[in-house]
C-alpha atoms as a PDB file:
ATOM      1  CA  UNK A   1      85.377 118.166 101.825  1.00  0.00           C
ATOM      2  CA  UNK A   2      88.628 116.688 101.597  1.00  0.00           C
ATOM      3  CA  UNK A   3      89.691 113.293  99.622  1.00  0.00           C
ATOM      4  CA  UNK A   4      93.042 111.071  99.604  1.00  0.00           C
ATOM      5  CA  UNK A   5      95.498 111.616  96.714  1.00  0.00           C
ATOM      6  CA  UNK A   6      97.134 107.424  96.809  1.00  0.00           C
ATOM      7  CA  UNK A   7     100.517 107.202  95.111  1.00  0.00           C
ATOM      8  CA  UNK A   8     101.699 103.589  94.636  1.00  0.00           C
ATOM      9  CA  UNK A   9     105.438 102.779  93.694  1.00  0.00           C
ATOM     10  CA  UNK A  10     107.083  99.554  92.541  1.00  0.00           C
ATOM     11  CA  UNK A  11     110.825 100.373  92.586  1.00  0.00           C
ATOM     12  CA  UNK A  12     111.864  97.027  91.356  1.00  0.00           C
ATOM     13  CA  UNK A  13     109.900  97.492  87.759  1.00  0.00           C
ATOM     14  CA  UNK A  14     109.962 101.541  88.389  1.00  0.00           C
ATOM     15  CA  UNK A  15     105.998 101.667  88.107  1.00  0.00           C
ATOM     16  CA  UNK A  16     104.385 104.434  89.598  1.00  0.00           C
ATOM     17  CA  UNK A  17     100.240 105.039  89.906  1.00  0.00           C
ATOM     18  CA  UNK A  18      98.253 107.406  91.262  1.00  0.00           C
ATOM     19  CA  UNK A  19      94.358 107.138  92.193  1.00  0.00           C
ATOM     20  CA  UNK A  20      92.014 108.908  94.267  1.00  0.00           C
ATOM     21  CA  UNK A  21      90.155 107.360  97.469  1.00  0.00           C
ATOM     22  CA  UNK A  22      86.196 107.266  96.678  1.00  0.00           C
ATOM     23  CA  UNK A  23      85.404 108.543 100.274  1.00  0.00           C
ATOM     24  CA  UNK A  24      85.681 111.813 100.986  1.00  0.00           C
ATOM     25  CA  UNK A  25      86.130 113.545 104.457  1.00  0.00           C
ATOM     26  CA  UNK A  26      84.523 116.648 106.117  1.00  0.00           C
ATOM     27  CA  UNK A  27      87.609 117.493 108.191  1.00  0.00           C
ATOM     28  CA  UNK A  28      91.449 117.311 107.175  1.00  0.00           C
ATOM     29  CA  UNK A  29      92.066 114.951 110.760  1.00  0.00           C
ATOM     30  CA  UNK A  30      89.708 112.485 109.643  1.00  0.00           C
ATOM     31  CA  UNK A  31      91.156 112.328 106.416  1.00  0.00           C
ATOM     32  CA  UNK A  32      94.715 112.448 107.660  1.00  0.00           C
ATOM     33  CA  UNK A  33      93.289 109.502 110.253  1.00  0.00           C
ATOM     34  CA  UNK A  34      92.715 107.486 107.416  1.00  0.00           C
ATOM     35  CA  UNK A  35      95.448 108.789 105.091  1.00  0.00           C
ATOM     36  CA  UNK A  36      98.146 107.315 107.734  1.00  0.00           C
ATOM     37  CA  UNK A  37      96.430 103.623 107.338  1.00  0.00           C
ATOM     38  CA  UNK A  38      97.550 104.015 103.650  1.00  0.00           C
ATOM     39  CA  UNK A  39     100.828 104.310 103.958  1.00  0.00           C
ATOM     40  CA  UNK A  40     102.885 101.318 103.713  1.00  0.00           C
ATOM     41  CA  UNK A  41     106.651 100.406 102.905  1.00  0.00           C
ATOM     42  CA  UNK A  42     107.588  97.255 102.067  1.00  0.00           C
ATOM     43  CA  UNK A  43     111.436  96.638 102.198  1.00  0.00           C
ATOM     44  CA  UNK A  44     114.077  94.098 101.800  1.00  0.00           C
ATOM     45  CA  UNK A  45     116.716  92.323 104.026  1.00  0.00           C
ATOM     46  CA  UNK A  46     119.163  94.980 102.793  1.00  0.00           C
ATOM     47  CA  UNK A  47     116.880  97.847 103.843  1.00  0.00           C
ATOM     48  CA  UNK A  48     116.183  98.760  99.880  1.00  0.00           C
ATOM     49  CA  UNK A  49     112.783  99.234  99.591  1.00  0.00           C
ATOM     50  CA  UNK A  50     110.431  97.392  96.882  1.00  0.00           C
ATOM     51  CA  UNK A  51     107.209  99.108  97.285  1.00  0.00           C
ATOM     52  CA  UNK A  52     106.038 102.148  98.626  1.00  0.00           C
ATOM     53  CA  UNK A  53     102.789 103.692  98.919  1.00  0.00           C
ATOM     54  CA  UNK A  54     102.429 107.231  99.846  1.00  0.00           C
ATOM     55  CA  UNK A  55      99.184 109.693 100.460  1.00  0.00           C
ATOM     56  CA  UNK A  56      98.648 113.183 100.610  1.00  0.00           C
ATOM     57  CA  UNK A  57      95.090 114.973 101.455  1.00  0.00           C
ATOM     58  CA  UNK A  58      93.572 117.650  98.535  1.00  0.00           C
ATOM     59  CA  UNK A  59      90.732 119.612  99.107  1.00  0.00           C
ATOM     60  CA  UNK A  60      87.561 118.746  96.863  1.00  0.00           C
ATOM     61  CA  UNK A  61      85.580 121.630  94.589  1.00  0.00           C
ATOM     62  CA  UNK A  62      82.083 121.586  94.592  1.00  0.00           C
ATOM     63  CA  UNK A  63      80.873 121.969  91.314  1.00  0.00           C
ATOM     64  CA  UNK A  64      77.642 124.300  91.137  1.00  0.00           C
END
């Protein structure tokens, strides 16, 4: 099972967060499918960005 590591960035303040997607995904394509739909950029007229969010997919334990 694989879940989706979110990292968030606000370059203006300098803010960063990182949180963990509650659904989790049998295969690493269907959580890189969904991973992409995170990803987001959000820049200025100058091309400097504000906001950036990032993902990256980690493999889940099962705990037994």
């Amino acid at each position: 099972m694989y879940k989706i590591l979110v990292t968030e960035v606000n370059h203006l303040t300098g803010k960063k967060s990182e949180w963990i997607y509650r659904n989790t995904y049998k295969t690493t394509q269907a959580a890189e499918k969904a991973a992409y739909a995170f990803n987001y950029t959000c820049k200025a007229y100058d091309n400097t960005a504000k906001y950036s969010r990032s993902t990256r997919i980690i493999k889940e334990f099962s705990h037994v």
